[in-house]
PDB file of N, CA and C in Angstrom:
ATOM      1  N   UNK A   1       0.846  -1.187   0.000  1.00  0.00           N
ATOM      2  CA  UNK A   1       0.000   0.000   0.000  1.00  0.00           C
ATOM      3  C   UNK A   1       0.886   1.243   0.000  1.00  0.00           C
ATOM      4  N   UNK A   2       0.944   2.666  -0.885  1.00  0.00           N
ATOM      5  CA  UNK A   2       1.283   3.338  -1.023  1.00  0.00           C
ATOM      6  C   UNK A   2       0.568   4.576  -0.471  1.00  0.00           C
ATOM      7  N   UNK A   3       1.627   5.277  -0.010  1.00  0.00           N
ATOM      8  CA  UNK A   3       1.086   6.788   0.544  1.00  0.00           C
ATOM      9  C   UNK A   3       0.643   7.408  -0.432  1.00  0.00           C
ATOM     10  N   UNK A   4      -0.345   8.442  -0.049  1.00  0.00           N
ATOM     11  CA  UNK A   4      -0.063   9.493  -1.072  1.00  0.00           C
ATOM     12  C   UNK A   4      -0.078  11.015  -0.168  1.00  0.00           C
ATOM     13  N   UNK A   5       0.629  11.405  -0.420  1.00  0.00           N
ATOM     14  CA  UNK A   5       0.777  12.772  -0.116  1.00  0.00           C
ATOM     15  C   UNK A   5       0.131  14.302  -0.905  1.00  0.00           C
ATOM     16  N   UNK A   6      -0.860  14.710  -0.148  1.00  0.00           N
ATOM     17  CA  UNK A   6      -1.036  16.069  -0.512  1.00  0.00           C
ATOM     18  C   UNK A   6      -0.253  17.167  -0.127  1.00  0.00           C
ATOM     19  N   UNK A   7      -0.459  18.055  -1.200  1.00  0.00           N
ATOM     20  CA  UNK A   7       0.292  19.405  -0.864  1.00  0.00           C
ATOM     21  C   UNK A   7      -0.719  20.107   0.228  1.00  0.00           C
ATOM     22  N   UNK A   8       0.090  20.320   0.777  1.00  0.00           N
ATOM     23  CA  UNK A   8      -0.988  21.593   1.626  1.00  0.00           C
ATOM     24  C   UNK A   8      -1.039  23.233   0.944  1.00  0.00           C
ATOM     25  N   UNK A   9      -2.456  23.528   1.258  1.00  0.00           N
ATOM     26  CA  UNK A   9      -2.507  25.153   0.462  1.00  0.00           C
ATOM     27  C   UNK A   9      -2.011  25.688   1.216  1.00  0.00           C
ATOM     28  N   UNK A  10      -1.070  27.146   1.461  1.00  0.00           N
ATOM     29  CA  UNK A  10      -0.955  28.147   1.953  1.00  0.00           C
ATOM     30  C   UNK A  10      -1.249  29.522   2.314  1.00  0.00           C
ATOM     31  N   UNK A  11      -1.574  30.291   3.090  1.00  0.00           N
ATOM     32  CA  UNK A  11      -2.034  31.195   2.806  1.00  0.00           C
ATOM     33  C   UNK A  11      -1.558  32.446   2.977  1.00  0.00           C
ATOM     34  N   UNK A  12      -1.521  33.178   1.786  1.00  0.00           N
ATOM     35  CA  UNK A  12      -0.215  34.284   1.737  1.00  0.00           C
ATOM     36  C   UNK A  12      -1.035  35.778   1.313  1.00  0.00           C
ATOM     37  N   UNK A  13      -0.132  36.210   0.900  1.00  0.00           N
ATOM     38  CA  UNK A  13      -1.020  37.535   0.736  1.00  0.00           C
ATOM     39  C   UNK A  13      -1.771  38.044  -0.765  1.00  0.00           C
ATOM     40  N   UNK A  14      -1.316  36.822  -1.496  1.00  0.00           N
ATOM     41  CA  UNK A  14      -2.066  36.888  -2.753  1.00  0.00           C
ATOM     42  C   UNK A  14      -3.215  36.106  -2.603  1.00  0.00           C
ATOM     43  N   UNK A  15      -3.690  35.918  -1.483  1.00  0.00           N
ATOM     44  CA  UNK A  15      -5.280  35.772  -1.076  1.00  0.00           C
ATOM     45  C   UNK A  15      -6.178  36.986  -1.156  1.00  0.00           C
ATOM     46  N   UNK A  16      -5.722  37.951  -0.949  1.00  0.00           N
ATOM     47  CA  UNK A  16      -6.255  39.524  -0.199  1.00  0.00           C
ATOM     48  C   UNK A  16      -6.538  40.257  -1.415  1.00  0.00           C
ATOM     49  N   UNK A  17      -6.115  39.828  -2.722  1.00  0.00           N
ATOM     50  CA  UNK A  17      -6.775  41.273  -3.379  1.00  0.00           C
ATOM     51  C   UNK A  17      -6.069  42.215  -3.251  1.00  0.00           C
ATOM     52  N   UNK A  18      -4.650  42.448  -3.650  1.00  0.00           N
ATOM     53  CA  UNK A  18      -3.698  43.093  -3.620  1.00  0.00           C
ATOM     54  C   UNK A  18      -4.082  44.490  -4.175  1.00  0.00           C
ATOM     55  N   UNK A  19      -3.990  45.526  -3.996  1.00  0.00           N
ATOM     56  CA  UNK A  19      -3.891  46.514  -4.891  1.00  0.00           C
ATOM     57  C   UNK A  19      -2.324  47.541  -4.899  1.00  0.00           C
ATOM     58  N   UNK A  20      -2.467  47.890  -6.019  1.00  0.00           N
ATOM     59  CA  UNK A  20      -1.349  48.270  -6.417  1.00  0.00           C
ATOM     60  C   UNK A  20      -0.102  49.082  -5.402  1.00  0.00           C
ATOM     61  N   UNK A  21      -0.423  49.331  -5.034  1.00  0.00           N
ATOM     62  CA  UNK A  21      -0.301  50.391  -3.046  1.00  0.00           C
ATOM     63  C   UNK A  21       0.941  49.019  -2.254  1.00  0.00           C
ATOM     64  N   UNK A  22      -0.358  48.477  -2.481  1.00  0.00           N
ATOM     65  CA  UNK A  22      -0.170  47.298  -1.059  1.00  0.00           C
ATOM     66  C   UNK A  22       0.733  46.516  -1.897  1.00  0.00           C
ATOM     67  N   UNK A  23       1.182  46.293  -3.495  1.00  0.00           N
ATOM     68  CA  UNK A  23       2.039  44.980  -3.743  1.00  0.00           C
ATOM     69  C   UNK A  23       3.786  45.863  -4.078  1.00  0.00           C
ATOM     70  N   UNK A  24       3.508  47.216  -4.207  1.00  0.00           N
ATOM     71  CA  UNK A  24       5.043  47.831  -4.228  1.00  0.00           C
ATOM     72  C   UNK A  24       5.463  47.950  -2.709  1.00  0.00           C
ATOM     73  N   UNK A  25       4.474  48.077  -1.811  1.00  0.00           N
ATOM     74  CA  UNK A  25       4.742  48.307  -0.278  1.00  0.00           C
ATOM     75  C   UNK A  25       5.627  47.276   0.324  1.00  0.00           C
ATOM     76  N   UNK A  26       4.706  45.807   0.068  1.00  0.00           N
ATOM     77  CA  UNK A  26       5.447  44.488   0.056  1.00  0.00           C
ATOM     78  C   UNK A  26       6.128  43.872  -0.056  1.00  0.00           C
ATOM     79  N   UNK A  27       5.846  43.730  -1.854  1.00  0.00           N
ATOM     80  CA  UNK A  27       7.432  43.286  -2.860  1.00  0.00           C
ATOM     81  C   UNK A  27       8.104  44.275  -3.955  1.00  0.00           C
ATOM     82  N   UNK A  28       8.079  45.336  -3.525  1.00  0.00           N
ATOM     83  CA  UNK A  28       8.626  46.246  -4.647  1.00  0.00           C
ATOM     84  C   UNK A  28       7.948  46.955  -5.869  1.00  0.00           C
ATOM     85  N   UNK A  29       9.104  47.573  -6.231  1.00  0.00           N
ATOM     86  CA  UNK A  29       8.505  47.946  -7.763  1.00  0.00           C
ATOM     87  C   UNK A  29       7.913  47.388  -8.684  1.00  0.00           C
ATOM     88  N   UNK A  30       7.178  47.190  -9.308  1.00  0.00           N
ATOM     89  CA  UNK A  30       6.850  45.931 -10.388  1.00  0.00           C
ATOM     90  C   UNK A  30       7.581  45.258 -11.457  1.00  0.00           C
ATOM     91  N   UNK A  31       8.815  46.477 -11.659  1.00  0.00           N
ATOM     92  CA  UNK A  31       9.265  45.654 -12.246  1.00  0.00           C
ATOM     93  C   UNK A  31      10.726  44.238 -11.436  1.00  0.00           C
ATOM     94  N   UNK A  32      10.819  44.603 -10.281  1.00  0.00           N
ATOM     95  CA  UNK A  32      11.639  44.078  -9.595  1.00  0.00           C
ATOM     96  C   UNK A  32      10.616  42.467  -8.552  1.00  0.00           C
ATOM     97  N   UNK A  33       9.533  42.774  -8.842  1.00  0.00           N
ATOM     98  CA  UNK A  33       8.404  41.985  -8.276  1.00  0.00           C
ATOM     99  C   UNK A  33       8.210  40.393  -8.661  1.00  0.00           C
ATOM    100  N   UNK A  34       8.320  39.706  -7.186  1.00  0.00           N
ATOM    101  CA  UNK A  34       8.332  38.821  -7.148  1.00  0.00           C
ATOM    102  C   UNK A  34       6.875  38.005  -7.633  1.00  0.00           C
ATOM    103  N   UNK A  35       6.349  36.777  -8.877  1.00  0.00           N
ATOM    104  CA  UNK A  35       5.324  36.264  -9.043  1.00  0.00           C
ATOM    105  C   UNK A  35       4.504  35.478  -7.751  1.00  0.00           C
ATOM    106  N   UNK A  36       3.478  34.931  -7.756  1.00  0.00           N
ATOM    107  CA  UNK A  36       3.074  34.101  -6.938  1.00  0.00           C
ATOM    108  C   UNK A  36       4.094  32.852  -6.212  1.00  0.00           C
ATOM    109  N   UNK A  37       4.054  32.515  -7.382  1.00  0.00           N
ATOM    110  CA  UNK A  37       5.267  31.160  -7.788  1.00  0.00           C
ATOM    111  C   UNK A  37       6.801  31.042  -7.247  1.00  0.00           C
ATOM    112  N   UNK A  38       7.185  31.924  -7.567  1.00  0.00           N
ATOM    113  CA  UNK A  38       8.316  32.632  -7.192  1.00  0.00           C
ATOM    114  C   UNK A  38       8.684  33.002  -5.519  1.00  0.00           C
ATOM    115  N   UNK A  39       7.347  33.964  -5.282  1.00  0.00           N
ATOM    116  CA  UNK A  39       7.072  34.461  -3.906  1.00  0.00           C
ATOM    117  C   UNK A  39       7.262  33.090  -2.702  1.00  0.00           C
ATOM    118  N   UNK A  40       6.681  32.092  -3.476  1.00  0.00           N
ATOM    119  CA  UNK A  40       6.451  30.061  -2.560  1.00  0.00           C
ATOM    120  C   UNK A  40       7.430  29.824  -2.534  1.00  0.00           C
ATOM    121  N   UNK A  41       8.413  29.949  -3.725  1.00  0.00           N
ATOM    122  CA  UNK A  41       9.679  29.354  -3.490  1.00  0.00           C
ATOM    123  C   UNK A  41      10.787  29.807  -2.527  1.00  0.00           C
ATOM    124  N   UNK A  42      10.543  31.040  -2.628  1.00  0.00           N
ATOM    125  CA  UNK A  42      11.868  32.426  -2.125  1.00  0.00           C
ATOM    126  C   UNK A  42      11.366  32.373  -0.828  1.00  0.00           C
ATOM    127  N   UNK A  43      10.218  32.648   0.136  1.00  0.00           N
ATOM    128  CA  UNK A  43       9.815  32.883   1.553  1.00  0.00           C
ATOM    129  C   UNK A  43       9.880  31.377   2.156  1.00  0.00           C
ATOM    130  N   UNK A  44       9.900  31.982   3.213  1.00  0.00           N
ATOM    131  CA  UNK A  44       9.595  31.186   4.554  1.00  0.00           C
ATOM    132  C   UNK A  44       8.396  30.755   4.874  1.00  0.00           C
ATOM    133  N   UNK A  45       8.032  30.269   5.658  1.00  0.00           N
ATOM    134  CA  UNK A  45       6.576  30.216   6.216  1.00  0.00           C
ATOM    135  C   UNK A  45       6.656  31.425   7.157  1.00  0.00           C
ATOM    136  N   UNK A  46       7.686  31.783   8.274  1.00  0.00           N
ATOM    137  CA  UNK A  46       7.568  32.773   8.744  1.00  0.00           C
ATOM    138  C   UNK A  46       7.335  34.143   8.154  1.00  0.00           C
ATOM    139  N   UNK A  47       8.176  34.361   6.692  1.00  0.00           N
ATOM    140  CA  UNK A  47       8.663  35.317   6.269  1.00  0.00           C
ATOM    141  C   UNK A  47       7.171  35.673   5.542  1.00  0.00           C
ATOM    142  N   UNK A  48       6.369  34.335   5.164  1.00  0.00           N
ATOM    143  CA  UNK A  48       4.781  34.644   4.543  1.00  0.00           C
ATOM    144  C   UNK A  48       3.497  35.308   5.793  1.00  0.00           C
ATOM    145  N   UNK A  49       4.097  34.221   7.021  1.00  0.00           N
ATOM    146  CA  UNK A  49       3.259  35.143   7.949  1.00  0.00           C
ATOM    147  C   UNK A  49       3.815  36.388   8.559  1.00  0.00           C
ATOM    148  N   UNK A  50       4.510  37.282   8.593  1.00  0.00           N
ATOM    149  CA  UNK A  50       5.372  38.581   7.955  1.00  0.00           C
ATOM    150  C   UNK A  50       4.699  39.066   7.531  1.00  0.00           C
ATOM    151  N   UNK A  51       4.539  39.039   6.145  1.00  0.00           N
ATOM    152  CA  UNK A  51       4.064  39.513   4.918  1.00  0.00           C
ATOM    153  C   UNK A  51       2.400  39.633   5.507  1.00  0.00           C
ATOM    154  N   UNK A  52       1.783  38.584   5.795  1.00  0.00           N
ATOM    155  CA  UNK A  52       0.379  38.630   5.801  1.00  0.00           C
ATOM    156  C   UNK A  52       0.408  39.695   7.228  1.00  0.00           C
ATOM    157  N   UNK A  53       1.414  40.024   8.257  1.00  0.00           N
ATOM    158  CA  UNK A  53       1.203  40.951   9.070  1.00  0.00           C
ATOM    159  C   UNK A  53       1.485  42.119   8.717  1.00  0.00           C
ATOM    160  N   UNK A  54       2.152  42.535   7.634  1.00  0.00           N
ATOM    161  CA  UNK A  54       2.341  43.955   7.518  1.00  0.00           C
ATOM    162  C   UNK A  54       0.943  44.146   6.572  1.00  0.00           C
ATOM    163  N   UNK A  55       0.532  43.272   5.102  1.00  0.00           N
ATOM    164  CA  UNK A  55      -0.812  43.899   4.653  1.00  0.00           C
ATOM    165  C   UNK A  55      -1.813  44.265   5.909  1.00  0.00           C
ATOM    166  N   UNK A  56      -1.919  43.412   6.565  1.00  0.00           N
ATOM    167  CA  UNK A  56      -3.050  43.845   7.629  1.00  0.00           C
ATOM    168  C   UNK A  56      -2.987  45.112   8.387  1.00  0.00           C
ATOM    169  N   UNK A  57      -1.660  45.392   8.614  1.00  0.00           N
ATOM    170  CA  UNK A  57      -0.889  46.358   9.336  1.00  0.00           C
ATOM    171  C   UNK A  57      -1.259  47.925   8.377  1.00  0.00           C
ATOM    172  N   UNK A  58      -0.721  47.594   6.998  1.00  0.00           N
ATOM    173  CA  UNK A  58      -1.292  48.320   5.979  1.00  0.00           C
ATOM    174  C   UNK A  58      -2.888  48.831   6.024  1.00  0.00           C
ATOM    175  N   UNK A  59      -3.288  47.993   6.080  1.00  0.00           N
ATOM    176  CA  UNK A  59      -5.380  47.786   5.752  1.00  0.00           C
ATOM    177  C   UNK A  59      -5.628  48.140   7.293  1.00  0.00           C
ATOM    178  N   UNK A  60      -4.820  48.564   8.492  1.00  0.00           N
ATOM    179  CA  UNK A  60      -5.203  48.952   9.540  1.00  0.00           C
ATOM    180  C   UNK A  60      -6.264  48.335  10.533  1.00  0.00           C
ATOM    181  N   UNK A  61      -6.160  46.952   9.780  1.00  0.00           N
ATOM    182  CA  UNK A  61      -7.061  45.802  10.848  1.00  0.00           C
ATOM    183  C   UNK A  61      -5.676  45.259  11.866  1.00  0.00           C
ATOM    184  N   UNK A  62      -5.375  45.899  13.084  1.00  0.00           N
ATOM    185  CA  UNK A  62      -4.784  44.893  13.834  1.00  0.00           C
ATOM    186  C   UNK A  62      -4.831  44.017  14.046  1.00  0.00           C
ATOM    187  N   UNK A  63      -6.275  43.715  14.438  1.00  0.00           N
ATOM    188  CA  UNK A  63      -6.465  42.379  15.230  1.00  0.00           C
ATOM    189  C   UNK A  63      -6.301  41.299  14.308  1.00  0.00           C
ATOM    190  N   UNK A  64      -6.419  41.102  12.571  1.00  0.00           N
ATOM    191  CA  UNK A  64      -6.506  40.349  11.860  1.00  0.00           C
ATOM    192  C   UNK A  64      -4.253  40.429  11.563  1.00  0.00           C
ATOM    193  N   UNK A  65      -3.607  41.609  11.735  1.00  0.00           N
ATOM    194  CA  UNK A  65      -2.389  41.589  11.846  1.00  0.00           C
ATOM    195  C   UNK A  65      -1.647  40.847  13.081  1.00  0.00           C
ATOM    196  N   UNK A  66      -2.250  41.012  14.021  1.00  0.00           N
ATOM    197  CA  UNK A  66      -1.940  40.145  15.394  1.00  0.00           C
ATOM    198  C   UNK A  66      -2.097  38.827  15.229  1.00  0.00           C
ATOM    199  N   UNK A  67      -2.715  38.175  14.632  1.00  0.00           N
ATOM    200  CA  UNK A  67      -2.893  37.019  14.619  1.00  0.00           C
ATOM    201  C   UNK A  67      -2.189  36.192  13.583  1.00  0.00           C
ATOM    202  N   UNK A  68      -1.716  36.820  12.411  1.00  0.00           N
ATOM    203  CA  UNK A  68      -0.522  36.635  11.706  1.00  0.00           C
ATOM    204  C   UNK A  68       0.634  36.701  12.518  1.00  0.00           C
ATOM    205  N   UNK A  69       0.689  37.836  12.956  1.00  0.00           N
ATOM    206  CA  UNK A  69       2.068  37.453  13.898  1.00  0.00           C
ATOM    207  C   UNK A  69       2.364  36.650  15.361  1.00  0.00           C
ATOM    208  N   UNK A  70       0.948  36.356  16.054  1.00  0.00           N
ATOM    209  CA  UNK A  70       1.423  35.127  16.486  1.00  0.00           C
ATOM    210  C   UNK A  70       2.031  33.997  16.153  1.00  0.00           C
ATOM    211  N   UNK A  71       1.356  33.907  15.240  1.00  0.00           N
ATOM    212  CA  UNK A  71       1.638  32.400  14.637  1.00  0.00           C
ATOM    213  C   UNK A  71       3.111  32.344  14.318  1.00  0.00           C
ATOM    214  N   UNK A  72       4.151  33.401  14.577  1.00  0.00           N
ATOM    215  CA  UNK A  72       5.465  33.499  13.629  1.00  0.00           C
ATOM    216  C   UNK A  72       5.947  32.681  15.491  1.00  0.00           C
ATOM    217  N   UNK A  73       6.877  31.612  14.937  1.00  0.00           N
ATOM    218  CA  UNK A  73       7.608  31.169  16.101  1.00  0.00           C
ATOM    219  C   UNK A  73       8.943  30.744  15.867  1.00  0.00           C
ATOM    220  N   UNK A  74       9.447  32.070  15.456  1.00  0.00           N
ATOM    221  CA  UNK A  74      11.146  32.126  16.066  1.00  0.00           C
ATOM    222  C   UNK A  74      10.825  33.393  16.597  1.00  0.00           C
ATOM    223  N   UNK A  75      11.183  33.487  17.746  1.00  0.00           N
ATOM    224  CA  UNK A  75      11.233  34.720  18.613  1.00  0.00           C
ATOM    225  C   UNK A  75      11.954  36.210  17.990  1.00  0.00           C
ATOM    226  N   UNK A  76      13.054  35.843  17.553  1.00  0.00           N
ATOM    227  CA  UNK A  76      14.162  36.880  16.824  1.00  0.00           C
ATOM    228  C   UNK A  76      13.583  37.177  15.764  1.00  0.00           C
ATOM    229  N   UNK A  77      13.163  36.379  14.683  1.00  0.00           N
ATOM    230  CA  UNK A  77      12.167  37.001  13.565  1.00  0.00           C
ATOM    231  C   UNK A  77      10.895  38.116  13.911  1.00  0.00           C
ATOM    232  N   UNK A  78      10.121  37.692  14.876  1.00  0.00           N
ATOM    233  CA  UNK A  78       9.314  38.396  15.470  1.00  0.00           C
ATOM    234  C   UNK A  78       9.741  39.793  15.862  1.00  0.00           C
ATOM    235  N   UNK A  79      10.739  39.760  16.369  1.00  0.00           N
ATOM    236  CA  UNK A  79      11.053  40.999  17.042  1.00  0.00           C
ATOM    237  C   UNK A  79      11.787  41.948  15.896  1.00  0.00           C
ATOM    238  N   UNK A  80      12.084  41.265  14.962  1.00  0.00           N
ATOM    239  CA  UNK A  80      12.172  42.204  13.637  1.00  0.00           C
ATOM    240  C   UNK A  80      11.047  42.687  12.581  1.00  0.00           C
ATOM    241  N   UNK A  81       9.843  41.989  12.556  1.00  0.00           N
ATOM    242  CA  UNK A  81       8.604  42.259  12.313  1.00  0.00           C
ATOM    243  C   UNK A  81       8.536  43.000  12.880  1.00  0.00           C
ATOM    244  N   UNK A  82       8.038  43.443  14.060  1.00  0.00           N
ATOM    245  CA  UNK A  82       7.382  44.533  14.708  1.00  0.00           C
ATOM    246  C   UNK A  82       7.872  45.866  14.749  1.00  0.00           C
TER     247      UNK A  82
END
C-alpha cells in the first residue's frame, strides 16, 4: 500500500486582493516583483506570515495583523517584524 501525499494550500497575501499600493509596499517595484510562484519558493513560512502581518498592518485591521504574527515562532524574527 502506497502513501499518497497532498500538498498543503498556503495562505499568503495573494489571497487579499492586492492593490497596487499594497504589492510595491510588500514586494517592490513591479518591475523588480516577485510572481506568486516565485514568492512560494523564495519565503519562509515565517517570512509569509510577515508579509500577511504587515498587509493587515497596511489595511489597519490589527487584530486580523496580530494574529498573523502570532503564529510566527522564532522569537528573533518576530522581534524584527514589529
Amino acid at each position: 500500500m502506497s502513501a499518497v501525499l497532498k500538498s498543503k494550500s498556503i495562505e499568503t497575501i495573494f489571497n487579499y486582493n492586492l492593490n497596487d499600493a499594497e504589492l510595491n509596499s510588500l514586494l517592490g517595484d513591479k518591475d523588480d516583483r516577485l510572481d506568486e510562484k516565485e514568492y512560494l519558493e523564495l519565503r519562509s513560512t515565517n517570512g509569509i506570515l510577515a508579509d500577511l502581518y504587515r498587509l493587515f498592518n497596511l489595511r489597519e485591521n490589527k487584530k486580523q495583523a496580530n494574529l498573523y504574527l502570532n503564529k510566527i515562532d522564532d522569537n528573533d524574527f518576530k522581534d524584527k517584524v514589529e
